[in-house]
Protein backbone atom coordinates (compact mmCIF):
# COMPACT_ATOMS: atom_id res chain seq x y z
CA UNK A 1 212.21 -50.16 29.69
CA UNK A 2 209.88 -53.13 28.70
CA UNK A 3 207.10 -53.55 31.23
CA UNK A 4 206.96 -57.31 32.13
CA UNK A 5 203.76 -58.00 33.83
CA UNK A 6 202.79 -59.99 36.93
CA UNK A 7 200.34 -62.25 34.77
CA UNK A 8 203.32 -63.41 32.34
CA UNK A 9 205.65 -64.70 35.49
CA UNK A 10 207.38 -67.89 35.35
CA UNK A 11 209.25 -69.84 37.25
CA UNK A 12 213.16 -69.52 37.47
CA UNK A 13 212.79 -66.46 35.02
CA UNK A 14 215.17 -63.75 36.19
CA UNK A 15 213.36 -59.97 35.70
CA UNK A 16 214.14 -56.45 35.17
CA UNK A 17 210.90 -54.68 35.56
CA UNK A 18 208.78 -52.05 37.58
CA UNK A 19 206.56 -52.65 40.08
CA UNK A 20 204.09 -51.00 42.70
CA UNK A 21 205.05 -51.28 46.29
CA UNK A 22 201.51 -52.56 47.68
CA UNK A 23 203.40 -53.24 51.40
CA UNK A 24 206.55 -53.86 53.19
CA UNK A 25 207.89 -54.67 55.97
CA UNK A 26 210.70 -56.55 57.92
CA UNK A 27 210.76 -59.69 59.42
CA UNK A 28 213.45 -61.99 61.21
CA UNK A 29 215.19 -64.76 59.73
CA UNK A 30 215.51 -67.83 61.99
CA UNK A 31 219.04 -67.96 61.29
CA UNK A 32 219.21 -64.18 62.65
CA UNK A 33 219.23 -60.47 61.12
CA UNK A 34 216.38 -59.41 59.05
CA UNK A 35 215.03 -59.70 55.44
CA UNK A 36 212.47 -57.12 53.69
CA UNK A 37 209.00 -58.98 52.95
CA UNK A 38 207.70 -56.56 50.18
CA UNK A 39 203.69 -56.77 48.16
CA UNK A 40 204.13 -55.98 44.80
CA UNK A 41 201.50 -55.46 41.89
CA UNK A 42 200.80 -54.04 38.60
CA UNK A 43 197.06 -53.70 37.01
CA UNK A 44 197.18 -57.96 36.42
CA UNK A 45 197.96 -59.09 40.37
CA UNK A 46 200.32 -59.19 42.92
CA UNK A 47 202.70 -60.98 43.79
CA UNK A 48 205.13 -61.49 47.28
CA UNK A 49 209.22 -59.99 46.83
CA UNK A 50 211.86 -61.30 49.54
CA UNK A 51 214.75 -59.49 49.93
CA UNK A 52 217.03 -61.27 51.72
CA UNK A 53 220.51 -59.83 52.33
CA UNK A 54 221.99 -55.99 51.18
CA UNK A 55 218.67 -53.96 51.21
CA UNK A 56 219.54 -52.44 54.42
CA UNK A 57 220.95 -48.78 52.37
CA UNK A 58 217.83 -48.97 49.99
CA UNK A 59 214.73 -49.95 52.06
CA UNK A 60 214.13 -46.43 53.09
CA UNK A 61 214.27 -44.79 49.69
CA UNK A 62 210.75 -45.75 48.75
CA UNK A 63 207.90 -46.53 50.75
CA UNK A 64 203.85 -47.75 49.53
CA UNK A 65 202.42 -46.28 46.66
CA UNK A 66 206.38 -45.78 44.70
CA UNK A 67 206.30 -47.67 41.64
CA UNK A 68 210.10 -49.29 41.84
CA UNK A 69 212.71 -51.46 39.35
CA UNK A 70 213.16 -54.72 40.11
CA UNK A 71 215.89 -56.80 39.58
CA UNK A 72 215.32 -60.85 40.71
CA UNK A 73 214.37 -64.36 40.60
CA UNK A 74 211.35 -65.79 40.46
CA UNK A 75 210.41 -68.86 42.63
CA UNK A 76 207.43 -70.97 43.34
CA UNK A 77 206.50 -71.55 46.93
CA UNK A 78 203.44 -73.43 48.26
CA UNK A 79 201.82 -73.22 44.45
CA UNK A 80 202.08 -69.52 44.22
CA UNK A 81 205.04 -67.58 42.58
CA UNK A 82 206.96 -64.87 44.41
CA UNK A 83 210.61 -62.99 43.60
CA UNK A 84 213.53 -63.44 45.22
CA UNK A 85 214.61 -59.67 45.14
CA UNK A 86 218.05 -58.89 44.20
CA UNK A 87 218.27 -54.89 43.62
CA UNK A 88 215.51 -52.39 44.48
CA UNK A 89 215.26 -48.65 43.51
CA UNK A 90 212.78 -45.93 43.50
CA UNK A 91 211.97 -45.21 39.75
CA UNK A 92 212.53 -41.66 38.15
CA UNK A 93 209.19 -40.08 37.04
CA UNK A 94 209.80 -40.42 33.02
CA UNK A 95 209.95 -43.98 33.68
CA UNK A 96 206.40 -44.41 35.11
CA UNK A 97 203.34 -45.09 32.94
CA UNK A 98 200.46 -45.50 35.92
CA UNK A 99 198.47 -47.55 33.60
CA UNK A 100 200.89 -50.01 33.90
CA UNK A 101 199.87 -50.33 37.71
CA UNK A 102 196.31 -50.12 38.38
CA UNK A 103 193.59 -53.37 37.89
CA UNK A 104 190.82 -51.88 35.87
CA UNK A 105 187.72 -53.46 35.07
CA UNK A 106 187.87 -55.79 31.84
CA UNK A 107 184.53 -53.72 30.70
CA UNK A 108 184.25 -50.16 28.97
CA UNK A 109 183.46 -47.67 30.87
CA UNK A 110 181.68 -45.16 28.67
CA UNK A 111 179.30 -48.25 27.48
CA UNK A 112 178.29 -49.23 31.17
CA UNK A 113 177.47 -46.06 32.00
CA UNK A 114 175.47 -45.21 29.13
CA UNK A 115 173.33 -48.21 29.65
CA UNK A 116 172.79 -46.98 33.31
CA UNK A 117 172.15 -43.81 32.37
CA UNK A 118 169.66 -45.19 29.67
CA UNK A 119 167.77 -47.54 32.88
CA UNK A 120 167.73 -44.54 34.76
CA UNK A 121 165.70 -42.68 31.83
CA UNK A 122 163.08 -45.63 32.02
CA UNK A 123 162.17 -45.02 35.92
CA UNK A 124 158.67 -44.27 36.13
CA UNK A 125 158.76 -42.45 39.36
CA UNK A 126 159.66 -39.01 38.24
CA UNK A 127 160.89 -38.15 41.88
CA UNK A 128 163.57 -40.50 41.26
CA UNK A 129 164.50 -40.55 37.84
CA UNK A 130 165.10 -36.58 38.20
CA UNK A 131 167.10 -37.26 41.55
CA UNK A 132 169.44 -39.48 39.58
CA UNK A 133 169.36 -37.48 36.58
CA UNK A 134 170.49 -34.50 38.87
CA UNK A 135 173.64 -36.33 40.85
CA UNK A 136 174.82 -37.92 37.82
CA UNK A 137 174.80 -33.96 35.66
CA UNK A 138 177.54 -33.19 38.13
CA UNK A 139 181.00 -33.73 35.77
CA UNK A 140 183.10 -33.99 38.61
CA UNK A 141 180.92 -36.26 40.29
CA UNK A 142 180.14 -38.52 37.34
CA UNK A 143 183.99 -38.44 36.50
CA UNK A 144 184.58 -40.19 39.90
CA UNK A 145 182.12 -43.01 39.80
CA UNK A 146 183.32 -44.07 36.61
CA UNK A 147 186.71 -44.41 37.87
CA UNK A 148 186.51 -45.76 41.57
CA UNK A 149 187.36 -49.24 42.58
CA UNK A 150 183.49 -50.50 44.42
CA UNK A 151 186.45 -51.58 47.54
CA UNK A 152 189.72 -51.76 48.43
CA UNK A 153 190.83 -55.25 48.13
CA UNK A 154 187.20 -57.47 49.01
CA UNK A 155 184.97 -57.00 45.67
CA UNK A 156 185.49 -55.13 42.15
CA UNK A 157 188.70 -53.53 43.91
CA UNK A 158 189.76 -52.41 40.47
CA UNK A 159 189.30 -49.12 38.49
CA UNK A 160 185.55 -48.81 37.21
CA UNK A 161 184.90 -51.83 40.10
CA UNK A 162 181.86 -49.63 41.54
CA UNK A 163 179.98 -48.69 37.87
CA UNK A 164 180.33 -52.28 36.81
CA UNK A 165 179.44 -53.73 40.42
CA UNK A 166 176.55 -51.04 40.59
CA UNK A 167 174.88 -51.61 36.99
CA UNK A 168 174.98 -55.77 37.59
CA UNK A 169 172.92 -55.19 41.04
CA UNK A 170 170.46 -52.65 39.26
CA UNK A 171 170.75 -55.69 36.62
CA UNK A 172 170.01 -58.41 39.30
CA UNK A 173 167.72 -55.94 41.47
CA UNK A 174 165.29 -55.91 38.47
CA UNK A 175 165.18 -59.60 37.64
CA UNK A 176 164.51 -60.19 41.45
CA UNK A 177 162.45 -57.26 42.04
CA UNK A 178 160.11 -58.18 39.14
CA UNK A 179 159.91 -61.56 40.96
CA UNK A 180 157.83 -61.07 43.49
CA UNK A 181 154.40 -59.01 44.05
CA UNK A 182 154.34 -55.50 45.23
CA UNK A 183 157.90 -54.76 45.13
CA UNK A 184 159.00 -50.94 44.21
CA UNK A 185 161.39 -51.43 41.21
CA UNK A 186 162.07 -47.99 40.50
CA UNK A 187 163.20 -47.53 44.45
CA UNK A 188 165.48 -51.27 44.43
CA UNK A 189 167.02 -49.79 41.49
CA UNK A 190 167.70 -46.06 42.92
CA UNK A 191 169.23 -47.92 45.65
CA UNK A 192 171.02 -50.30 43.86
CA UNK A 193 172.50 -47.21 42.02
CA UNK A 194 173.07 -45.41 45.20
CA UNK A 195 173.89 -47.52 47.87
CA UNK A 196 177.81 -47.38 47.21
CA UNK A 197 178.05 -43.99 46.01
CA UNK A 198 179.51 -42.31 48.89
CA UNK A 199 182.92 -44.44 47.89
CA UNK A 200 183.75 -41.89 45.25
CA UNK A 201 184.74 -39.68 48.20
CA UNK A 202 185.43 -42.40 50.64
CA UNK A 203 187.85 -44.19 48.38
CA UNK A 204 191.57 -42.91 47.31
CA UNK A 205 192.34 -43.87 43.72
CA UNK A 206 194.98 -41.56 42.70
CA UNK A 207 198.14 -43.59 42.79
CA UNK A 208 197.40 -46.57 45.05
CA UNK A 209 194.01 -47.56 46.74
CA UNK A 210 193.25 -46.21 50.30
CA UNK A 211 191.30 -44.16 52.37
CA UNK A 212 190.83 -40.51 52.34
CA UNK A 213 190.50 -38.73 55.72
CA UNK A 214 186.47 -38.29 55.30
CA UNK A 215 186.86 -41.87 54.22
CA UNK A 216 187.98 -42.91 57.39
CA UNK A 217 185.95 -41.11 59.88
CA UNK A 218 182.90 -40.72 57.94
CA UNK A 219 182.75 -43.44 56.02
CA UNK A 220 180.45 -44.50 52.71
CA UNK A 221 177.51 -45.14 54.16
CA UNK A 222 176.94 -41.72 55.98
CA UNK A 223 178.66 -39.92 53.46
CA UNK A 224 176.29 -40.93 50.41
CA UNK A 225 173.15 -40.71 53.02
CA UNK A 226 173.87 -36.95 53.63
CA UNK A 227 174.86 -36.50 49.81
CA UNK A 228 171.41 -38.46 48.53
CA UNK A 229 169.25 -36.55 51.55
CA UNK A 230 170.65 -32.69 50.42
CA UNK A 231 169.58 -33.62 46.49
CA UNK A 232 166.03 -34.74 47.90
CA UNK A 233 165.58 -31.17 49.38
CA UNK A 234 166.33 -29.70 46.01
CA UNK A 235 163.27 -31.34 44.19
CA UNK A 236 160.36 -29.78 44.77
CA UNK A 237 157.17 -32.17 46.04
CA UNK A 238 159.60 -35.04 46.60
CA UNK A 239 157.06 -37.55 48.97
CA UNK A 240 158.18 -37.58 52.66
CA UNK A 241 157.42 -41.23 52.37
CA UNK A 242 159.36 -41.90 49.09
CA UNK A 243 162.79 -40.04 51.16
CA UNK A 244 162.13 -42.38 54.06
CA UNK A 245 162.31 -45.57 52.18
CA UNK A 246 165.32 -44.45 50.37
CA UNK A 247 167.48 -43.57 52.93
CA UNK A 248 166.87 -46.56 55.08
CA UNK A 249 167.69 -48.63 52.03
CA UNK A 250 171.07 -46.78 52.30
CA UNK A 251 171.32 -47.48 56.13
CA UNK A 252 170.77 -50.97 56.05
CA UNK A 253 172.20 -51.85 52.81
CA UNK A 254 175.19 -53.39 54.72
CA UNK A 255 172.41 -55.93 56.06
CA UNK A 256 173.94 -56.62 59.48
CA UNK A 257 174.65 -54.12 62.57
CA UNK A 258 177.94 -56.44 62.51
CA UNK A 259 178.69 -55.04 59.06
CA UNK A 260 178.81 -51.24 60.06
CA UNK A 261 175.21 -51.33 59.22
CA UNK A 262 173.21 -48.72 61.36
CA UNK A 263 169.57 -50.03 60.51
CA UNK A 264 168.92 -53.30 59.92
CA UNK A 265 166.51 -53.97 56.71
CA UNK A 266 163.31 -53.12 57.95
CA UNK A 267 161.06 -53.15 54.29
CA UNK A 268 161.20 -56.24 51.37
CA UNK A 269 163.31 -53.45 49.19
CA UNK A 270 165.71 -53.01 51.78
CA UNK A 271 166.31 -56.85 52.21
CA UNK A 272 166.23 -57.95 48.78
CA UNK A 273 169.24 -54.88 47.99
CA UNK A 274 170.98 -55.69 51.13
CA UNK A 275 171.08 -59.73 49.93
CA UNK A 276 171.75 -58.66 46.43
CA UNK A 277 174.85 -56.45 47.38
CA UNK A 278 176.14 -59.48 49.22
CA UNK A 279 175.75 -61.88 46.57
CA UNK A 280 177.17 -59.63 43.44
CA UNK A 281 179.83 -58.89 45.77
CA UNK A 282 180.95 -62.72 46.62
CA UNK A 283 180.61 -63.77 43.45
CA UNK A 284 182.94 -61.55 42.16
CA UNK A 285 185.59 -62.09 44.61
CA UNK A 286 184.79 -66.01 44.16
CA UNK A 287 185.60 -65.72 40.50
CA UNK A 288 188.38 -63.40 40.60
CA UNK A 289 189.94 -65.76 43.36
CA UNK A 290 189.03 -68.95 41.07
CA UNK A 291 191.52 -66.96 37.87
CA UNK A 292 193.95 -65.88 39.85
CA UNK A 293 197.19 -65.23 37.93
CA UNK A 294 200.04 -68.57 38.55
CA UNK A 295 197.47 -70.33 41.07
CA UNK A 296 198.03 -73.98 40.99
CA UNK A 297 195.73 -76.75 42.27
CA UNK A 298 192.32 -77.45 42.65
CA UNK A 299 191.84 -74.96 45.37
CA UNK A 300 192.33 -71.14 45.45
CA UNK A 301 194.12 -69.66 48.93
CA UNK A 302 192.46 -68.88 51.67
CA UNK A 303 190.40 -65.74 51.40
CA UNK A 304 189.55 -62.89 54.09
CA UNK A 305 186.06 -62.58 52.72
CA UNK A 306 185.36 -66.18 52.60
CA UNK A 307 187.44 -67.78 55.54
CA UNK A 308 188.51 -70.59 52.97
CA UNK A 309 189.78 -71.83 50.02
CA UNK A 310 187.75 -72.01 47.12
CA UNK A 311 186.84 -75.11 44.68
CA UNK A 312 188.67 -74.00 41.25
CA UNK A 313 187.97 -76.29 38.67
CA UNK A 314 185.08 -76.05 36.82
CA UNK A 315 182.18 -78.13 34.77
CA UNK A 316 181.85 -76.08 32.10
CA UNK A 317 184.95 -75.99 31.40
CA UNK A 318 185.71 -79.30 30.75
CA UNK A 319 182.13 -80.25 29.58
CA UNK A 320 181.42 -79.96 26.42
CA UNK A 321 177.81 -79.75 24.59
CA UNK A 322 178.96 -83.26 22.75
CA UNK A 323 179.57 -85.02 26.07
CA UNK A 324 176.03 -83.47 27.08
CA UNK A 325 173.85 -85.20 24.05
CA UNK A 326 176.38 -88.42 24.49
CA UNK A 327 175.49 -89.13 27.72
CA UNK A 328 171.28 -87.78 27.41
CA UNK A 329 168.73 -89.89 28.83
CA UNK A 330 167.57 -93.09 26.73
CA UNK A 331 163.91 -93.39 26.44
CA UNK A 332 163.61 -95.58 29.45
CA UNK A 333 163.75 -92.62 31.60
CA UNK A 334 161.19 -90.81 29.98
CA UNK A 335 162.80 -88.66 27.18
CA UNK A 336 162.12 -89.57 23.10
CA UNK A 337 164.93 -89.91 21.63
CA UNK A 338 165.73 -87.97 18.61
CA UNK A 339 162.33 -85.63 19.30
CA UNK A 340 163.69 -83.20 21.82
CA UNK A 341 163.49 -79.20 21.16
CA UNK A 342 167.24 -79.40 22.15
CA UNK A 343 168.59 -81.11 19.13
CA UNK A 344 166.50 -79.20 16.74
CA UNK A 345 168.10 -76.29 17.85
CA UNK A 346 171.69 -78.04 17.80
CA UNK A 347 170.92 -78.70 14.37
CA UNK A 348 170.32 -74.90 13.21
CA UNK A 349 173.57 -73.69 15.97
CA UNK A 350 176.55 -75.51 15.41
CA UNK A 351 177.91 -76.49 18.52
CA UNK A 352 181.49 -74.63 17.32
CA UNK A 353 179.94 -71.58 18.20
CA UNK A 354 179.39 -72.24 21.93
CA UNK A 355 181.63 -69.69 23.99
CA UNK A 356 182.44 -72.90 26.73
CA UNK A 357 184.64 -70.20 28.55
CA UNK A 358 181.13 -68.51 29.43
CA UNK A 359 179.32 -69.28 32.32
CA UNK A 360 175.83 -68.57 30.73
CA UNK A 361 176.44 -70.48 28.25
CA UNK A 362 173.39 -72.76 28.75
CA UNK A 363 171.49 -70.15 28.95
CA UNK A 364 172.42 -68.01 25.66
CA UNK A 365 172.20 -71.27 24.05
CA UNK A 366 168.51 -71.77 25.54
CA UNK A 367 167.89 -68.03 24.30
CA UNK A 368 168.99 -68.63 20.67
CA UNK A 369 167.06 -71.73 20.63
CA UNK A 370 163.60 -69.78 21.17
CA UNK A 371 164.87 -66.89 18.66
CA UNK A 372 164.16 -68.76 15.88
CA UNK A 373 161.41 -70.74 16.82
């Protein structure tokens, strides 16, 4: 059957599709009896199934996890699209492509970790480079962290979430690293690289996200601290000192003792990771609440992470490079008209080629300007 996906929903479009039961549960109707409120996704969101009346013979066939066939309605309630459910089943296993169901980072995979693996190769601290160099010659291992979400459902909770959330910190630990005086780049980075690594155990990824049992009692934190401090023993001459400041940045990556964080951040690398962690993390989960799939308004739900909605439109959106030089400063306020470095470079870059979908693009636009100068 013809997967129809979560992303292309409508409303008053009546489906025949499969899903992934994310939750469900029963609830009480305030005119009496029950209904089944029931989280389902696929790899482009999720949305909210009610199943109001005749699900009583069916509900137990299938619990979280089961990918199912749906048969519905869909509705809009409060801005946000949901399915009123119809006819649920459990699907047979030659109807279930998995791909079908699991979020998975918009980047390749193989590219972003060959261009860690290439930083890595440019540490100058040997100690470190070969530490790396060791964990990551595991197959197994390096199999994993190419595949785990970096969480569950707060930040990069998709497949390959932790390699592209952990090469943008080593990204943004050496632009801020190189920032100020007397920081240890080559340690940031190894615990930019590190500092999440126990989730490839922590994490279950196989068909649904979860815990494992380690990842439960253990947790990521310990469990990539005992991992990172049995590889240090294995190097011969590895400094005492260098192991110290490693491990603590692991501790106290979390930042806060409110966080799950045993140590707070007691040296400027373990601060500036611990900050840097915080921000990659909220950014993402700012802009993946922002595109949200059938969100309507100017303002995103209310997040767990963030307590609030979030502000969705955007300026560069709507702004275009035109509507820039239109409105520019006259000379009264100090800018020359026609003189400016700016239009020069307009003049060699037509403005068609501006990606205004793109965030940066002020600043690749700045960057091409000096190319050719």
């Amino acid at each position: 059957m013809e997967k129809i996906f979560i992303s292309d929903l409508v409303t008053n479009q009546t489906i025949s599709t499969t899903f992934l039961v994310k939750s469900k549960e029963l609830r009480s109707k305030k005119t009496g009896g029950q209904f089944a409120l029931i989280t389902l996704g696929d790899k482009t969101g999720d949305i909210v199934g009610q199943w109001w009346d005749n699900f009583e013979d069916t509900i137990d066939t299938f619990d979280r996890d089961d990918v199912v066939f749906v048969r519905g309605l869909v509705n809009s309630y409060r801005n946000h699209l949901q399915i009123s459910i119809h006819r649920m089943r459990l699907c047979l296993q030659h109807e279930i492509d998995l791909a079908h169901y699991f979020p998975t980072t918009k980047y390749d995979v193989e590219e972003m970790f060959a261009e860690l693996m290439g930083v890595i190769s440019e540490f100058k601290n040997p100690y470190l480079r070969q530490l790396l160099e060791n964990i990551f010659a595991d197959e197994a291992t390096a199999r994993k962290f190419k595949k785990a979400p970096a969480a569950k459902t707060m930040h990069h909770p998709y497949l390959g979430g932790l390699l592209e959330h952990t090469l943008s910190l080593v990204k943004l630990c050496l632009k801020v690293g190189g920032h100020y005086e007397g920081i240890d780049v080559d340690l940031l980075r190894t615990g930019a690289v590190l500092h999440d690594f126990g989730k490839i155990d922590e994490l279950s990824y196989e068909r649904g996200f979860g815990y494992t049992n380690d990842g439960q009692m253990i947790g990521h934190l310990v469990m990539e601290t005992m991992m990172v401090s049995d590889h240090v023993k294995q190097i011969t001459g590895f400094p005492e000192e260098l192991r110290r400041h490693l491990l603590h940045l692991l501790l106290a990556h979390h930042g806060k003792l409110e966080y799950g964080s045993p140590k707070l951040p007691a040296t400027p690398e373990a601060l500036m990771l611990a900050y840097l962690d915080d921000l990659d993390s909220k950014i993402e989960a700012m802009q993946r609440l922002i595109s949200e799939p059938h969100a309507a308004g100017d303002w995103s739900r209310i997040s767990p992470m963030f307590e609030r909605p979030i502000y969705r439109r955007r300026t560069i959106e709507s702004l275009k490079i035109e509507d820039l030089s239109d409105s520019a400063p006259s000379q009264a306020s100090g800018v020359a008209a026609g003189s400016s470095q700016t239009e020069k470079a307009n003049a060699q870059h037509p403005r068609s080629t501006v990606r205004h979908d793109n965030f940066n693009t002020p600043f690749e636009q700045l960057a091409d300007m000096y190319k050719d100068q």
